[in-house]
PDB file of N, CA and C in Angstrom:
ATOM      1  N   UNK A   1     -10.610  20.520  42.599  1.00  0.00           N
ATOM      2  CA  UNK A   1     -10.528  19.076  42.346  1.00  0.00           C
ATOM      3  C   UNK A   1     -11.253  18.724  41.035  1.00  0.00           C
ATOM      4  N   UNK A   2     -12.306  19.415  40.864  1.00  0.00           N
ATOM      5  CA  UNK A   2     -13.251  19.181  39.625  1.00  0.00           C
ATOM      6  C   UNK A   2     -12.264  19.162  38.769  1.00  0.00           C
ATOM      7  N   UNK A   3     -11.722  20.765  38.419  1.00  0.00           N
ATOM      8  CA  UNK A   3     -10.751  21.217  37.322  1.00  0.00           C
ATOM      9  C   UNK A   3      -9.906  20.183  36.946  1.00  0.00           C
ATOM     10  N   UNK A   4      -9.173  19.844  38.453  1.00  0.00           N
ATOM     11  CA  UNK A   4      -8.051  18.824  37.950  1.00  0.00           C
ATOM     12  C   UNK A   4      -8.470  17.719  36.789  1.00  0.00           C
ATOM     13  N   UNK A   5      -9.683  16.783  37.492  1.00  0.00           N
ATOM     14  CA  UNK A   5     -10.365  16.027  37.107  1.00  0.00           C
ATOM     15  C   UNK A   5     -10.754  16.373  35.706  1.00  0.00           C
ATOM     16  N   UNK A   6     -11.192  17.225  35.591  1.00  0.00           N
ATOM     17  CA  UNK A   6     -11.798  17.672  33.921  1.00  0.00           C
ATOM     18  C   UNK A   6     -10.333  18.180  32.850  1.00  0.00           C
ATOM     19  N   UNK A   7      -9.292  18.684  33.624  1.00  0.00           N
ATOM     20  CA  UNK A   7      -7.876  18.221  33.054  1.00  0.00           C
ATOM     21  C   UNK A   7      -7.395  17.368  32.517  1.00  0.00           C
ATOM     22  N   UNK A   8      -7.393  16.085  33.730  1.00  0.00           N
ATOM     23  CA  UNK A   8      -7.038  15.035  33.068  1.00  0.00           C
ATOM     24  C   UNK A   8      -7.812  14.026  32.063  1.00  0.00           C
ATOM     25  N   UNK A   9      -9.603  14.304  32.294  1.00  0.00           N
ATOM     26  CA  UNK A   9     -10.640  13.642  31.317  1.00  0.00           C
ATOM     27  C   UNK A   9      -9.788  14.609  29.479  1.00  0.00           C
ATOM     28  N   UNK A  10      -9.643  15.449  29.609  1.00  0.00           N
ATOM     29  CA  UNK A  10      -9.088  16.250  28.706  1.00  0.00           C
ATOM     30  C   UNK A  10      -7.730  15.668  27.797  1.00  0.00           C
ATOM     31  N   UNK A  11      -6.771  15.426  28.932  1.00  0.00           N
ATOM     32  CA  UNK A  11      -5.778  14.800  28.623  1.00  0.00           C
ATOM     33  C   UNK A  11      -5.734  13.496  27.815  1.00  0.00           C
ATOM     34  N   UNK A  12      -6.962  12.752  28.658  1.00  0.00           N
ATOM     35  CA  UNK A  12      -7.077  11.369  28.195  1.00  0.00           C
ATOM     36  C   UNK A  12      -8.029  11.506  26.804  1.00  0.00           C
ATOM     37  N   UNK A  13      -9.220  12.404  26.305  1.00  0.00           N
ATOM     38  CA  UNK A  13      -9.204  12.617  25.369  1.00  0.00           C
ATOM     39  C   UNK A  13      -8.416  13.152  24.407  1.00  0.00           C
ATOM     40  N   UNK A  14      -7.304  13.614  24.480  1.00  0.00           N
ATOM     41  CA  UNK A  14      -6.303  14.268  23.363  1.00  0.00           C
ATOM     42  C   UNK A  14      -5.833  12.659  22.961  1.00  0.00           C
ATOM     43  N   UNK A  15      -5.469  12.413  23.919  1.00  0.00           N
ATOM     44  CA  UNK A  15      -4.708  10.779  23.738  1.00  0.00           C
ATOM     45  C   UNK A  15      -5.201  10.227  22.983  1.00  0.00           C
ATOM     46  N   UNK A  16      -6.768  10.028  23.068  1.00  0.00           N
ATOM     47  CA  UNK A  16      -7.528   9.305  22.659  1.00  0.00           C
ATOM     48  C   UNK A  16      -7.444   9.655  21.081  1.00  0.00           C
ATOM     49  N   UNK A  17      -7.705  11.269  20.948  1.00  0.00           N
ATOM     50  CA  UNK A  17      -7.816  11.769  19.763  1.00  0.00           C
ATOM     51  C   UNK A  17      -6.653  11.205  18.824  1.00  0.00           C
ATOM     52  N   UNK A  18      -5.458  11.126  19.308  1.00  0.00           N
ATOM     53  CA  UNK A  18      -3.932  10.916  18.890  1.00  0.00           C
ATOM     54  C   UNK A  18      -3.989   9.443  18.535  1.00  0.00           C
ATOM     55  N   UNK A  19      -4.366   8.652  19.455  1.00  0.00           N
ATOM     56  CA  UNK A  19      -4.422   7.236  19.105  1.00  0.00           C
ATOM     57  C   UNK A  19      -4.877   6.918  17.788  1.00  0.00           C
ATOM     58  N   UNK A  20      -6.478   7.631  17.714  1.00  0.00           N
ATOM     59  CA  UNK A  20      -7.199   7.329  16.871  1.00  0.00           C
ATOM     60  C   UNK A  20      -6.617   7.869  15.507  1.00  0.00           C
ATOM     61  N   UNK A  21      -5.713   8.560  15.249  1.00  0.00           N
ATOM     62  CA  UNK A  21      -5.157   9.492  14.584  1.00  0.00           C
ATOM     63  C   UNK A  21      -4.113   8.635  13.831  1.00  0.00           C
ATOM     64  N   UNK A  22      -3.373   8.172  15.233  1.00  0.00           N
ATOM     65  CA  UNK A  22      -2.274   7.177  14.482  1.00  0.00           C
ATOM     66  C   UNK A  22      -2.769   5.787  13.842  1.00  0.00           C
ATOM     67  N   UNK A  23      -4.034   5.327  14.353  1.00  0.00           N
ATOM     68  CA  UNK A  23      -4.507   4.609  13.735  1.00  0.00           C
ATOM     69  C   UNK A  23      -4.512   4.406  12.182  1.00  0.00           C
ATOM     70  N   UNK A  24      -5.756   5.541  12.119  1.00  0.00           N
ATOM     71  CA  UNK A  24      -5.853   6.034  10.823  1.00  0.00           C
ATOM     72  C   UNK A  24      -4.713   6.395   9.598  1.00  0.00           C
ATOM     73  N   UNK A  25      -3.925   7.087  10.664  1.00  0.00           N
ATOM     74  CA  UNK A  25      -2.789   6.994   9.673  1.00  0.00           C
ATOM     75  C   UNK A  25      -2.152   5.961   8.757  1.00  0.00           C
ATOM     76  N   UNK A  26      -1.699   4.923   9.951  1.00  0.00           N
ATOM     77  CA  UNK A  26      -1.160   3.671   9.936  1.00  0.00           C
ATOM     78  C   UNK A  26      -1.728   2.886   8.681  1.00  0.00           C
ATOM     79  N   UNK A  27      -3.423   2.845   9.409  1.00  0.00           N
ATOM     80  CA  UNK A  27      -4.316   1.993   8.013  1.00  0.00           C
ATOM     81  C   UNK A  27      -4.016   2.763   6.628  1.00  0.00           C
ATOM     82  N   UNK A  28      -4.073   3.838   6.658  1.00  0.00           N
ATOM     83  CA  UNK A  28      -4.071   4.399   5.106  1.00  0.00           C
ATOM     84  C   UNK A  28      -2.471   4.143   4.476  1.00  0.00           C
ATOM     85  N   UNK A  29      -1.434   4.120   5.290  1.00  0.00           N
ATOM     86  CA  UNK A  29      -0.307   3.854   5.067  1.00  0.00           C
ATOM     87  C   UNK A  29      -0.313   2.460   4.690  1.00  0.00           C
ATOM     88  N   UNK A  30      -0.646   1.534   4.949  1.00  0.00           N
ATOM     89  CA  UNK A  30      -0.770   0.327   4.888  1.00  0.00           C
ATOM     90  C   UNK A  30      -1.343  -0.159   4.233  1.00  0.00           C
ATOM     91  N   UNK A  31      -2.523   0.610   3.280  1.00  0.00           N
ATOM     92  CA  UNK A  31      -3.382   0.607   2.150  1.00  0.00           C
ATOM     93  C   UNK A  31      -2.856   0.528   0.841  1.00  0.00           C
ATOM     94  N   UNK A  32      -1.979   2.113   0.882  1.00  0.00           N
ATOM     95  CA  UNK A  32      -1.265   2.600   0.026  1.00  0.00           C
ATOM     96  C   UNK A  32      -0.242   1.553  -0.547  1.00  0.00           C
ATOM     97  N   UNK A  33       0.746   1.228   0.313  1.00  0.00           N
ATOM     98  CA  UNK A  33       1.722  -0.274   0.585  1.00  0.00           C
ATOM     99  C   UNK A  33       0.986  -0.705  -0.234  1.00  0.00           C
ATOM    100  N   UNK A  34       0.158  -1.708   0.045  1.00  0.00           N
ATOM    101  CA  UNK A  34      -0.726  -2.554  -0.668  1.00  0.00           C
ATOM    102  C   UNK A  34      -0.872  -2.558  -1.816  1.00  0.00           C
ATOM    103  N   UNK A  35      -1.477  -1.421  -1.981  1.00  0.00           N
ATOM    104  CA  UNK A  35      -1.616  -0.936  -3.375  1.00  0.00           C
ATOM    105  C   UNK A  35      -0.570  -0.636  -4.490  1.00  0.00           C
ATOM    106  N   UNK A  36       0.108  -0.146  -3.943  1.00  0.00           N
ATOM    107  CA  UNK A  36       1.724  -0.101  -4.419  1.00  0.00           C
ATOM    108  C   UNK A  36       2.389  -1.878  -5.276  1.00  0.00           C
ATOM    109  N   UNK A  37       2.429  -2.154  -4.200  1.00  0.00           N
ATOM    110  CA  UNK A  37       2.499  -3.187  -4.325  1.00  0.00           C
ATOM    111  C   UNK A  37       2.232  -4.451  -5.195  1.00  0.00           C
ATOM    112  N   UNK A  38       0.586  -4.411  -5.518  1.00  0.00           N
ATOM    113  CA  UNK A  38       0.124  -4.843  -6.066  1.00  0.00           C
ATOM    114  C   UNK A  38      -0.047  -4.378  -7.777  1.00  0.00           C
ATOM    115  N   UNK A  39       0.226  -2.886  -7.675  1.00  0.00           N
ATOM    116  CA  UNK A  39       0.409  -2.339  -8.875  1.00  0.00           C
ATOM    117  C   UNK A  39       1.713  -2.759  -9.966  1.00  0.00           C
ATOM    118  N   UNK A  40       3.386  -2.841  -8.707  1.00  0.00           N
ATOM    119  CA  UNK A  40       4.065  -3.323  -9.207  1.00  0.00           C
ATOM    120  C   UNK A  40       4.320  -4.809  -9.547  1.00  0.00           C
ATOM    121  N   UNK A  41       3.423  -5.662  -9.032  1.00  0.00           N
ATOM    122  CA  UNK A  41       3.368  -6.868  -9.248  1.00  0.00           C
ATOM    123  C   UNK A  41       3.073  -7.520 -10.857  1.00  0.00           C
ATOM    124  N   UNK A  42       1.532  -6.584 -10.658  1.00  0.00           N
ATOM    125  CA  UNK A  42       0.657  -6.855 -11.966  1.00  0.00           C
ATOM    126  C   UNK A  42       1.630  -5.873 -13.096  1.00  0.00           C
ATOM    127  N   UNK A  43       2.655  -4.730 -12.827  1.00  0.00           N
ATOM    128  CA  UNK A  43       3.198  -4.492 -14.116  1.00  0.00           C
ATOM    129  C   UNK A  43       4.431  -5.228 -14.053  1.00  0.00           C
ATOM    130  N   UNK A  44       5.090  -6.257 -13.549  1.00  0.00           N
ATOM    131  CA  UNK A  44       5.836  -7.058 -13.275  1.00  0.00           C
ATOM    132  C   UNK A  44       5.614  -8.104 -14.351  1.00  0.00           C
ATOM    133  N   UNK A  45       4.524  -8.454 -14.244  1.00  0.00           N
ATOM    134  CA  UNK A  45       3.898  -9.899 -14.881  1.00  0.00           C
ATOM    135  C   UNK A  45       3.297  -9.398 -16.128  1.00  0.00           C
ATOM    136  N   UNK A  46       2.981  -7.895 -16.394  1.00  0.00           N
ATOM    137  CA  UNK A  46       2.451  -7.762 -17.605  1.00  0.00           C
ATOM    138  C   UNK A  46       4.048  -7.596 -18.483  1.00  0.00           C
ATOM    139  N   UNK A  47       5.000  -7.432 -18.123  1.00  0.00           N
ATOM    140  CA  UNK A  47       6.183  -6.785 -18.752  1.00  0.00           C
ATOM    141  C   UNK A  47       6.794  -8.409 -19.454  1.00  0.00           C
ATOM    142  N   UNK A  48       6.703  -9.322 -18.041  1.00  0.00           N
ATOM    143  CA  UNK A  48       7.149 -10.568 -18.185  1.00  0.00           C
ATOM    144  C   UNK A  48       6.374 -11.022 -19.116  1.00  0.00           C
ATOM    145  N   UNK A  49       4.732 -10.923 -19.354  1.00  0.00           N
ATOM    146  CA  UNK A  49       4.199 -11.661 -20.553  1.00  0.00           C
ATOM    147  C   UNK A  49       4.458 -11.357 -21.813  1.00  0.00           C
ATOM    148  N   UNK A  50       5.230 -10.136 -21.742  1.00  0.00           N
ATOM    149  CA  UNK A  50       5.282  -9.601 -23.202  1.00  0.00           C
ATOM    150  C   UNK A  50       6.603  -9.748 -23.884  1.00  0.00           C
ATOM    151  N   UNK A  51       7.579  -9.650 -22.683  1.00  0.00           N
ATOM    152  CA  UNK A  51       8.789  -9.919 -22.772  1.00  0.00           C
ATOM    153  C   UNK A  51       8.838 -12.162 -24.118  1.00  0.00           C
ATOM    154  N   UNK A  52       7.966 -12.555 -23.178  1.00  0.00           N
ATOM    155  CA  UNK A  52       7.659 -14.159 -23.561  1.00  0.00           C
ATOM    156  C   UNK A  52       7.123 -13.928 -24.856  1.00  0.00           C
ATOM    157  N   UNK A  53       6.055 -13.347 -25.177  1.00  0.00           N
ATOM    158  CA  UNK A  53       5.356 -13.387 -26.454  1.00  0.00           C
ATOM    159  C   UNK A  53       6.621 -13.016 -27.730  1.00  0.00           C
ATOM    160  N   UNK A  54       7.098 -11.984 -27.007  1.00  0.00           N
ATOM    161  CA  UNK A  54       8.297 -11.452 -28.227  1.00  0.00           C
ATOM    162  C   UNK A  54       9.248 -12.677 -28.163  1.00  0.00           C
ATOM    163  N   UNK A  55       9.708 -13.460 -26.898  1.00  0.00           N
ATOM    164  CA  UNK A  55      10.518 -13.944 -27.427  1.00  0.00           C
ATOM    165  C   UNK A  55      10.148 -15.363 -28.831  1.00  0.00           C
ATOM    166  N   UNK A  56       8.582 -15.483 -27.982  1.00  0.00           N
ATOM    167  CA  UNK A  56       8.281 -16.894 -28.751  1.00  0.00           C
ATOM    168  C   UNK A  56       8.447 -16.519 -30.114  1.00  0.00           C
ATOM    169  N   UNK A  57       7.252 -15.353 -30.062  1.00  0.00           N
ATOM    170  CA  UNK A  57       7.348 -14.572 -31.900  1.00  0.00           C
ATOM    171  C   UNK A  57       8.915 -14.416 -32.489  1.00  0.00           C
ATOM    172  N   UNK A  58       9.545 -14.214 -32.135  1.00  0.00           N
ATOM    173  CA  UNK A  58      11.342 -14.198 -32.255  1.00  0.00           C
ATOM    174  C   UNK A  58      11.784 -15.774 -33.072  1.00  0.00           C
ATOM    175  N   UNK A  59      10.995 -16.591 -31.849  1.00  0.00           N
ATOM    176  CA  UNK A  59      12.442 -17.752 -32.245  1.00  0.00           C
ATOM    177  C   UNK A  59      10.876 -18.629 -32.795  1.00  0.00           C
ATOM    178  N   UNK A  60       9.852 -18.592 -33.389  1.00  0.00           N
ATOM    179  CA  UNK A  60       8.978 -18.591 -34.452  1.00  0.00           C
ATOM    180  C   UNK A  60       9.356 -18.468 -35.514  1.00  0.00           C
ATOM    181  N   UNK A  61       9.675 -16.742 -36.170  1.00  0.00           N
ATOM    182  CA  UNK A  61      10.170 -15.681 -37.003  1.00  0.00           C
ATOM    183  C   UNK A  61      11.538 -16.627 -37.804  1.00  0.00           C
ATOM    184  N   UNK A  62      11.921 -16.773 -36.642  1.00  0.00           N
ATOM    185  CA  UNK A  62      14.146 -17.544 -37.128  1.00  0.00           C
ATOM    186  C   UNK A  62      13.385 -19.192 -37.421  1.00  0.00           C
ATOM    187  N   UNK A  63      12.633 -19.901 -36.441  1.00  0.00           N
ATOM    188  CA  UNK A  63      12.790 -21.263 -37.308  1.00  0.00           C
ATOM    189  C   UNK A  63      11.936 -21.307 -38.862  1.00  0.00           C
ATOM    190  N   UNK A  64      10.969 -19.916 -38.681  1.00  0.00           N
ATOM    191  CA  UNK A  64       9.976 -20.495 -39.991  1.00  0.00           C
ATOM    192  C   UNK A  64      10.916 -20.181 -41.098  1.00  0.00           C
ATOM    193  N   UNK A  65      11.517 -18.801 -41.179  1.00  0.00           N
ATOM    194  CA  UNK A  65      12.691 -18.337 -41.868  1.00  0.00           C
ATOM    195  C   UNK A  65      13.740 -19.094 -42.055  1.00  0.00           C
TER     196      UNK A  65
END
């Protein structure tokens, strides 16, 4: 009966181990996302500011000309 008992305390720690596992996973996955994310944002908006500067410098360039 012990055995059984210390089986299933066993069992329920693997679980436990697994849970905690997928946890971890999950968060770092979800980090990454984030980060991702935020990386393509900010080179989103740096592309867009530059894209603007050229155009202003552009149609600057043609009216001073």
């Amino acid at each position: 009966m012990v055995d059984v008992h210390q089986g299933e305390s066993d069992v329920f720690r693997k679980r436990r181990v697994v849970i905690v596992i997928v946890i971890v996973v999950v968060v770092i996955v979800v980090v990454v996302v984030v980060v991702v994310v935020v990386v393509v944002v900010v080179v989103v908006v740096v592309v867009v500011i530059v894209v603007v500067v050229i155009v202003v410098i552009v149609i600057v360039v043609v009216v001073v000309v």
